[in-house]
Protein backbone atom coordinates (compact mmCIF):
# COMPACT_ATOMS: atom_id res chain seq x y z
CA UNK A 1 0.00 0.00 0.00
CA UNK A 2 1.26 3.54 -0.94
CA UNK A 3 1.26 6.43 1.59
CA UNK A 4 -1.27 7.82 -0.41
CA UNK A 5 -3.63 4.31 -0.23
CA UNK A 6 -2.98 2.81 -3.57
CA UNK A 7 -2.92 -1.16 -3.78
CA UNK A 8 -0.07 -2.47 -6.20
CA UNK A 9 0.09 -5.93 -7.02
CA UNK A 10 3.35 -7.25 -7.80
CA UNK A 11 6.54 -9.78 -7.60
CA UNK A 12 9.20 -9.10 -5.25
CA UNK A 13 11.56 -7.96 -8.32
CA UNK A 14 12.08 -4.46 -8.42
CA UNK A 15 9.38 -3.59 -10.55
CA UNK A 16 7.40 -1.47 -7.99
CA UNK A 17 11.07 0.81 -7.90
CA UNK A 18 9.11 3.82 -9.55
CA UNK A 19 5.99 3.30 -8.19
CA UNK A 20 7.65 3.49 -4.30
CA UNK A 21 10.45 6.09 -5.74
CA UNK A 22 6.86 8.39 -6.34
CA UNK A 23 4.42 7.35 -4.49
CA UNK A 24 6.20 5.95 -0.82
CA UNK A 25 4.71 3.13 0.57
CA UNK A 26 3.19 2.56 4.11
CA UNK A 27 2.83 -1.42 4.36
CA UNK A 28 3.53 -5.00 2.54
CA UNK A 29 2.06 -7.69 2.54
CA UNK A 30 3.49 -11.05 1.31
CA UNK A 31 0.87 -13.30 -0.60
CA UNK A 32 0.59 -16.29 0.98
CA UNK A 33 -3.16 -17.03 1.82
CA UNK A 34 -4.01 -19.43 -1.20
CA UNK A 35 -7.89 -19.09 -0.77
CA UNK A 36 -7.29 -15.83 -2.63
CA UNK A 37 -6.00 -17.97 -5.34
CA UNK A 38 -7.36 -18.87 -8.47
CA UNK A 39 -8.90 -22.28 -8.51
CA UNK A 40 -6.84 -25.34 -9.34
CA UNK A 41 -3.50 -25.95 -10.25
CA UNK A 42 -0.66 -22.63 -9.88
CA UNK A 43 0.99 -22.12 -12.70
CA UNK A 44 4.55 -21.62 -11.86
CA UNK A 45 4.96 -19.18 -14.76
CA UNK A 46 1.52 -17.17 -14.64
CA UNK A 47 0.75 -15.44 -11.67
CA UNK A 48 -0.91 -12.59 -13.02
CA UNK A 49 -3.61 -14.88 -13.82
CA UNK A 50 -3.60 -17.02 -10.85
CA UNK A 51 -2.42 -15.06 -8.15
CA UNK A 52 -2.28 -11.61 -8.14
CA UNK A 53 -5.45 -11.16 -10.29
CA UNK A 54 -7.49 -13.12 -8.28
CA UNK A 55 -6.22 -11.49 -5.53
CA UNK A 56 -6.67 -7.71 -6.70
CA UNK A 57 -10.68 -8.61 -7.09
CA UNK A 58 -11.05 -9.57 -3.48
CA UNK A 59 -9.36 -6.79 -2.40
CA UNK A 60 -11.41 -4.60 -5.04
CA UNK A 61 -14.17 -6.36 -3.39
CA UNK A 62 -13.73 -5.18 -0.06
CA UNK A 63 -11.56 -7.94 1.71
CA UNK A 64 -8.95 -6.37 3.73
CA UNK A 65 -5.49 -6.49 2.12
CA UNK A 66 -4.46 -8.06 5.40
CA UNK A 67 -5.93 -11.08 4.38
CA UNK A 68 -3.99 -11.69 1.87
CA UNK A 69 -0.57 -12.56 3.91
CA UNK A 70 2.06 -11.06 6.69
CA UNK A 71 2.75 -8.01 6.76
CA UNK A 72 6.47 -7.46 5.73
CA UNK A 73 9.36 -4.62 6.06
CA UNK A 74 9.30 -2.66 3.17
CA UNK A 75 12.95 -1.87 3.71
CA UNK A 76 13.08 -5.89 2.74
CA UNK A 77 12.15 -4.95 -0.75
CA UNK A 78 14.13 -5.91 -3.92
CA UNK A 79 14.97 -2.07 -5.31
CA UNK A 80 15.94 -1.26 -8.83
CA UNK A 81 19.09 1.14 -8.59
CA UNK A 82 17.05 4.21 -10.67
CA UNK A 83 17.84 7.13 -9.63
CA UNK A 84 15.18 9.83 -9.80
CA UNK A 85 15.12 12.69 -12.01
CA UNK A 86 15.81 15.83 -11.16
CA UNK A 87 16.35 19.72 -12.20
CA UNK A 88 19.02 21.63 -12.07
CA UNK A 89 20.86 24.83 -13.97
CA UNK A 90 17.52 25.07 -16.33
CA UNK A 91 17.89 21.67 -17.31
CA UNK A 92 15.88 18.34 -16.49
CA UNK A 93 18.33 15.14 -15.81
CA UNK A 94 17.03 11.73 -15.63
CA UNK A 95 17.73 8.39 -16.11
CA UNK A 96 17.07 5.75 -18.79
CA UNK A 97 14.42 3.18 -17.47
CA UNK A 98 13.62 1.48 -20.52
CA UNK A 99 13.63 0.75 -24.46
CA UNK A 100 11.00 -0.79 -25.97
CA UNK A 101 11.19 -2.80 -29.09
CA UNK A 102 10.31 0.00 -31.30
CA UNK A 103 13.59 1.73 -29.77
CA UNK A 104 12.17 4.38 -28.17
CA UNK A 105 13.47 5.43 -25.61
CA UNK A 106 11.51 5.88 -22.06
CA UNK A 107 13.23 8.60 -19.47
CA UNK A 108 12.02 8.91 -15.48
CA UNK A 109 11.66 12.57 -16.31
CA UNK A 110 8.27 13.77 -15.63
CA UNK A 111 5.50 15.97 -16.29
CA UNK A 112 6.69 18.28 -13.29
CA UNK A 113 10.10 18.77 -14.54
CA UNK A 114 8.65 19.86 -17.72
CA UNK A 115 6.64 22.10 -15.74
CA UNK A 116 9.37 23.81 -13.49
CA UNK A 117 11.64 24.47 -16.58
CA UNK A 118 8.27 26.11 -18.60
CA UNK A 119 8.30 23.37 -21.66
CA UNK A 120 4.94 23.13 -23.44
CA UNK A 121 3.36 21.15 -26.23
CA UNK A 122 4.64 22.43 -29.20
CA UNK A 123 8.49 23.60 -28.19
CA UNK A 124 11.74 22.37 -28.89
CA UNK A 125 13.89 20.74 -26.42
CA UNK A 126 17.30 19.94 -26.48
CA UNK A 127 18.15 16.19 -25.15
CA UNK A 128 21.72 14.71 -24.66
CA UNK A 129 22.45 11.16 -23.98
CA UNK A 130 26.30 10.08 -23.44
CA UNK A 131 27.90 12.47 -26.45
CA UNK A 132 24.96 13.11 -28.90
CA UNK A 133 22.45 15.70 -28.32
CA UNK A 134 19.32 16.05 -31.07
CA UNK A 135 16.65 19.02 -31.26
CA UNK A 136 13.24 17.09 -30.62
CA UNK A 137 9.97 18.79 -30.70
CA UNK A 138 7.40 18.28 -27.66
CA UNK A 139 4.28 16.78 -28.73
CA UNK A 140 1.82 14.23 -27.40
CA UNK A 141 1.96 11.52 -29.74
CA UNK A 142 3.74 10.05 -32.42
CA UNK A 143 1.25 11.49 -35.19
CA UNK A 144 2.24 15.12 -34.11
CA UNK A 145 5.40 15.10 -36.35
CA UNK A 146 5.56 13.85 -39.89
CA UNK A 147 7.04 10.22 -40.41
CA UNK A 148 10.85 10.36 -39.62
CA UNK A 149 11.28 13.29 -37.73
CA UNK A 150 11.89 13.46 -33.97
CA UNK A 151 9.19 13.66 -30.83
CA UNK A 152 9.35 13.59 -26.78
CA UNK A 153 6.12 13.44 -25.19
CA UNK A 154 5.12 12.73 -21.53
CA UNK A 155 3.30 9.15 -21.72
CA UNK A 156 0.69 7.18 -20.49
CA UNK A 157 2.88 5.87 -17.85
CA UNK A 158 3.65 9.72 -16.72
CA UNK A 159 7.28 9.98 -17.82
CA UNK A 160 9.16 10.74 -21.02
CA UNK A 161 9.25 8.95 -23.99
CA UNK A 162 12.11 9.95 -26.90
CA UNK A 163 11.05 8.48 -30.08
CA UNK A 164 11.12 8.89 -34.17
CA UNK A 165 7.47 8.73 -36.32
CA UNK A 166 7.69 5.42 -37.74
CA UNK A 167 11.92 5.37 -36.77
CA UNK A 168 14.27 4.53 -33.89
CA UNK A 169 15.61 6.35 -31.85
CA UNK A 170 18.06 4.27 -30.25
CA UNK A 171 19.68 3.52 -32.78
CA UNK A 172 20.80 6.89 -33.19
CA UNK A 173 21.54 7.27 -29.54
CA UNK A 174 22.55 3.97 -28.52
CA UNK A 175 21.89 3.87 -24.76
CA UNK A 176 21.30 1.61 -22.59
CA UNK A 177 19.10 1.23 -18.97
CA UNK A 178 20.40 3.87 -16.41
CA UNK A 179 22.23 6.67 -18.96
CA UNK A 180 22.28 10.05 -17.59
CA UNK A 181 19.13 12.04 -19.83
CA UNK A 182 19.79 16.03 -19.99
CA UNK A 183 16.95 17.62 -21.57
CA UNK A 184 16.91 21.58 -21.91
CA UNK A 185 14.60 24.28 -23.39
């Protein structure tokens, strides 16, 4: 549970890191009561369907999330070493936190750093990763540049996303997970 009363449902492997790095959390509980579980046999490889969905209904429900196990201490926690982003000398630095297979490229800075250096929908921004730097224009979605030029856009998931229309834009950068992201106006 999140200090602000959110339920995540999730492995102990460090994918919660961005959720807790935002949100804090205030308890854990470790799943162990198996009449929350899906009916039958466990599949060793599909929890989402067996477990933790079954799981996130009751609690939807109404059970209390106490139910569902022991508490634990959330210092116990695997913890992804991402670093959060920040902003400094009018410019926004983040991390790297993923590349999807399309190669764009997904940055932990958000929303409020755009905010607090003034960058809208519509201006250019400056980003550097390792020793390249490009001009990219802030839009909202792929479709607000023609095919093959440049866009950054604050995602569904809340942080940045790099990409080229219909392009890649890893392969022009060539990062990798946890390169230092310096975006300026």
């Amino acid at each position: 549970m999140t200090q602000n009363d959110r339920y995540f449902i999730a492995p102990d492997n460090g994918i919660l890191t961005l959720v807790i790095n935002e949100m804090g959390i205030k308890k854990v509980y470790e799943i162990k009561n198996n009449e929350y579980f899906r009916p039958g046999k466990i599949s060793k490889d599909f929890h989402g369907r067996d477990i933790f969905s079954p799981v996130a209904a009751h609690i939807a429900s109404g059970d209390s999330v106490s139910e569902v196990g022991p508490e634990l201490n959330p210092k116990d926690l695997v913890m992804l070493p991402i670093k959060k982003s920040k902003v400094e000398n009018k410019t926004a630095i983040g991390y790297v936190v993923y590349i999807n297979q399309y190669g764009n490229i997904i940055v932990n800075i958000t929303q409020d750093d755009f905010d607090a250096l003034g960058i809208k929908v519509g201006d250019d921004v400056n980003v550097k990763i390792g020793d390249k730097t490009q001009k990219i224009k802030v839009g909202t979605t792929y479709g607000d540049v023609p095919e093959g030029d440049w866009v950054c856009f604050i995602a569904c998931n809340d942080v940045l996303e790099i990409a080229i229309n219909w392009g890649n834009a890893n392969e022009f950068f060539q990062t990798e997970l946890n390169s230092i992201v310096e975006l300026k106006k």
